[in-house]
C-alpha atoms as a PDB file:
ATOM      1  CA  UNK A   1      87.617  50.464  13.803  1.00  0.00           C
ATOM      2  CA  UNK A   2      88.570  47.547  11.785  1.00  0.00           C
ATOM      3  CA  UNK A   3      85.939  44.809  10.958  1.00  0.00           C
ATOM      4  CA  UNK A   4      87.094  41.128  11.447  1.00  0.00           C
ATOM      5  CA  UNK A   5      85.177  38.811   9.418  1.00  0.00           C
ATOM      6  CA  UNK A   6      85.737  35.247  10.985  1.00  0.00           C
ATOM      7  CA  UNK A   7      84.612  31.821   9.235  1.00  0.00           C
ATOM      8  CA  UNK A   8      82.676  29.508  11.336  1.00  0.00           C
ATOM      9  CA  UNK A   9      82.008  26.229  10.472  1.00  0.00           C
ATOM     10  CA  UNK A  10      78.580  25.019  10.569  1.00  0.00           C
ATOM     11  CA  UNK A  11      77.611  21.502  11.310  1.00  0.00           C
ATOM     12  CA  UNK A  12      74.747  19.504  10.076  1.00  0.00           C
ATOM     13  CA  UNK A  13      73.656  16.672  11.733  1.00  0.00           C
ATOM     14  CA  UNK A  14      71.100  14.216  10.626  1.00  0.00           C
ATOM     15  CA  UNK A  15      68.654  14.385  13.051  1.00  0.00           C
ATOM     16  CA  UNK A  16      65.819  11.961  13.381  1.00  0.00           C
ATOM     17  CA  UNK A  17      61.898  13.426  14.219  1.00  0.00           C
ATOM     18  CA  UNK A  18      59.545  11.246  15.604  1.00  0.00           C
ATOM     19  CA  UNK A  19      56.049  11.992  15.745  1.00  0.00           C
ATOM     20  CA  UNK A  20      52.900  10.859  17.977  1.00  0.00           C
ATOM     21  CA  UNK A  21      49.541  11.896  16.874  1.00  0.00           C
ATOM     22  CA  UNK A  22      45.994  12.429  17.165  1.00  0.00           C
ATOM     23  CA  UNK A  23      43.155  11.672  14.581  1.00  0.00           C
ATOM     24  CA  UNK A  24      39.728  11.764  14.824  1.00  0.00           C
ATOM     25  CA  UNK A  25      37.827   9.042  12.739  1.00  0.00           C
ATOM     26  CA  UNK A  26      33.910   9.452  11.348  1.00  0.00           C
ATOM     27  CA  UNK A  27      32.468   7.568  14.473  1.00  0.00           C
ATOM     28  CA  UNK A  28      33.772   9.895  16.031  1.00  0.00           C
ATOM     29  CA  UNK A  29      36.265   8.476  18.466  1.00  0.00           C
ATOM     30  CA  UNK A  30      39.904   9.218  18.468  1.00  0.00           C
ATOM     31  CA  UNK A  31      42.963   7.120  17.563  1.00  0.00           C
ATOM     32  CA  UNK A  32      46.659   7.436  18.644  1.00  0.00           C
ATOM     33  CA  UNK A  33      49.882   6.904  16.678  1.00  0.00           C
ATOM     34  CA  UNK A  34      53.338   7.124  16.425  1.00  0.00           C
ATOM     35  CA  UNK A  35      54.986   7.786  12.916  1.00  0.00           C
ATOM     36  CA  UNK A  36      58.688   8.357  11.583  1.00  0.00           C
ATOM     37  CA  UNK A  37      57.467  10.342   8.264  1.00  0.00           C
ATOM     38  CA  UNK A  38      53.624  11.825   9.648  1.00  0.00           C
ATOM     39  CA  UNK A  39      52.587  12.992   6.067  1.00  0.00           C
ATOM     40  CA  UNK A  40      53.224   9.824   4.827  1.00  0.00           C
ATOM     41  CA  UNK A  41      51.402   7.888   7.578  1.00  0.00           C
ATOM     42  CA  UNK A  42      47.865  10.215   6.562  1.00  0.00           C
ATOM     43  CA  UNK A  43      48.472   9.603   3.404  1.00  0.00           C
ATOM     44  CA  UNK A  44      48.420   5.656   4.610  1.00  0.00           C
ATOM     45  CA  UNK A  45      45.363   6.620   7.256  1.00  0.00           C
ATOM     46  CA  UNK A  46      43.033   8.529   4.135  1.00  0.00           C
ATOM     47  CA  UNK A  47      43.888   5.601   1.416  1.00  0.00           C
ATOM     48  CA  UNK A  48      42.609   2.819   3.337  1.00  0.00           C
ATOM     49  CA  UNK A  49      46.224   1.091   4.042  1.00  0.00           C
ATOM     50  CA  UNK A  50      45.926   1.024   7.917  1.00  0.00           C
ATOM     51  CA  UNK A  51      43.845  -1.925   8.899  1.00  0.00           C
ATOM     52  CA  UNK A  52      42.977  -0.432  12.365  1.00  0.00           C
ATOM     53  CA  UNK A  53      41.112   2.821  10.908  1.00  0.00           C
ATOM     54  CA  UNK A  54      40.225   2.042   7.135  1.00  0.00           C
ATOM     55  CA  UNK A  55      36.942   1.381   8.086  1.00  0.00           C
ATOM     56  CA  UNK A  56      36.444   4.571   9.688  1.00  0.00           C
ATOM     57  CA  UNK A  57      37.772   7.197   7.286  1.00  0.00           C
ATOM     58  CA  UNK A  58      37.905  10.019   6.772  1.00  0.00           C
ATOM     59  CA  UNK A  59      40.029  10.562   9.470  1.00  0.00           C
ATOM     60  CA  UNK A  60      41.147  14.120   9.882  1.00  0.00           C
ATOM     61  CA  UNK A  61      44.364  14.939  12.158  1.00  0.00           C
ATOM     62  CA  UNK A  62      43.197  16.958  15.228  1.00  0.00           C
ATOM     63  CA  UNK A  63      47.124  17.458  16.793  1.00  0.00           C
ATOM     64  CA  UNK A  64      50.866  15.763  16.733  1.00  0.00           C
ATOM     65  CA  UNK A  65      54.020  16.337  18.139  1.00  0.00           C
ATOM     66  CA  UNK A  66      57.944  15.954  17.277  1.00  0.00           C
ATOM     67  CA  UNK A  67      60.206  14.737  19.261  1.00  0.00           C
ATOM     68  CA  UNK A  68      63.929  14.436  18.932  1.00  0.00           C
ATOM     69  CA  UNK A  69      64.118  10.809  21.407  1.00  0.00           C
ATOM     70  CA  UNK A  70      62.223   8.105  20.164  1.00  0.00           C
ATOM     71  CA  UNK A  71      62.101   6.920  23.408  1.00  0.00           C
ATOM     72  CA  UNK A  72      60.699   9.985  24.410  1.00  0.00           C
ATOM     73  CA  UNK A  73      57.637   9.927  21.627  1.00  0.00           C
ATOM     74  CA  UNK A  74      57.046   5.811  22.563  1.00  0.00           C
ATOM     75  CA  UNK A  75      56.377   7.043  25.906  1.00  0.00           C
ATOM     76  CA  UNK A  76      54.127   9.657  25.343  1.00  0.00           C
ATOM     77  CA  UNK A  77      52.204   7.774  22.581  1.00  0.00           C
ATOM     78  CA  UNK A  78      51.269   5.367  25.271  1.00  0.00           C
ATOM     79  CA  UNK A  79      50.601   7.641  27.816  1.00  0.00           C
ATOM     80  CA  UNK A  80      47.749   9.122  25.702  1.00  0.00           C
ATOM     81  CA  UNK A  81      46.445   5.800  25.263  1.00  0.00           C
ATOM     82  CA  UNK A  82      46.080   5.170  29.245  1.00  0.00           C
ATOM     83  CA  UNK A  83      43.087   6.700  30.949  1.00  0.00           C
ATOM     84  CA  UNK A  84      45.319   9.766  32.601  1.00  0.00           C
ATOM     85  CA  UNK A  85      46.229  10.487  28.515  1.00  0.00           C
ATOM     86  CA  UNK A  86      42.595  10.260  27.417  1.00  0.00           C
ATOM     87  CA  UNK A  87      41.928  12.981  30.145  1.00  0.00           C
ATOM     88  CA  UNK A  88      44.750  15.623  29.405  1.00  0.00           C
ATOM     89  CA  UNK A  89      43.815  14.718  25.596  1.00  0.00           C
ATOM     90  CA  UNK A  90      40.567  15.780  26.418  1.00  0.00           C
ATOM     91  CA  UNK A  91      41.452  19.058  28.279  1.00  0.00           C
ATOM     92  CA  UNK A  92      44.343  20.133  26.789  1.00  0.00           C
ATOM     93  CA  UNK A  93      45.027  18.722  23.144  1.00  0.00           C
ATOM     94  CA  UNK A  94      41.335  19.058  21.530  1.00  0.00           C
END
């Protein structure tokens, strides 16, 4: 039996990740974002840069999630912000 080695071309395609996360600041209470570049955006979170948690560091990431649609990761980031979001937050995520 004869082997046929075939070439296949491989595509790359640029593909965009958009993330929504979870920290949990020193009071204790939890705060929801939405980054492009997440490591980054802690880096922001832990130096102070953020005005809406640099008075509550450290913050320590508790979970986050990539998503291919930005759309898609807008629209979770504020679901977790409503009241049914706090509860699966609270059951599922932490």
């Amino acid at each position: 039996m004869r082997s046929v080695c075939r070439e296949t071309s491989v595509k790359w395609y640029n593909l965009s990740v958009y993330y929504v996360y979870i920290l949990r600041l020193n009071d204790r209470s939890y705060y929801h974002g939405y980054s492009t570049d997440l490591k980054k955006r802690l880096k922001y979170h832990r130096q102070g840069l953020i005005p809406s948690t640099k008075n509550f560091r450290p913050v320590k990431l508790i979970f986050y999630s990539a998503f291919e649609s930005k759309t898609k990761a807008l629209e979770f980031e504020k679901y977790l912000k409503s009241s049914s979001g706090f509860a699966f937050r609270n059951k599922h995520l932490i």
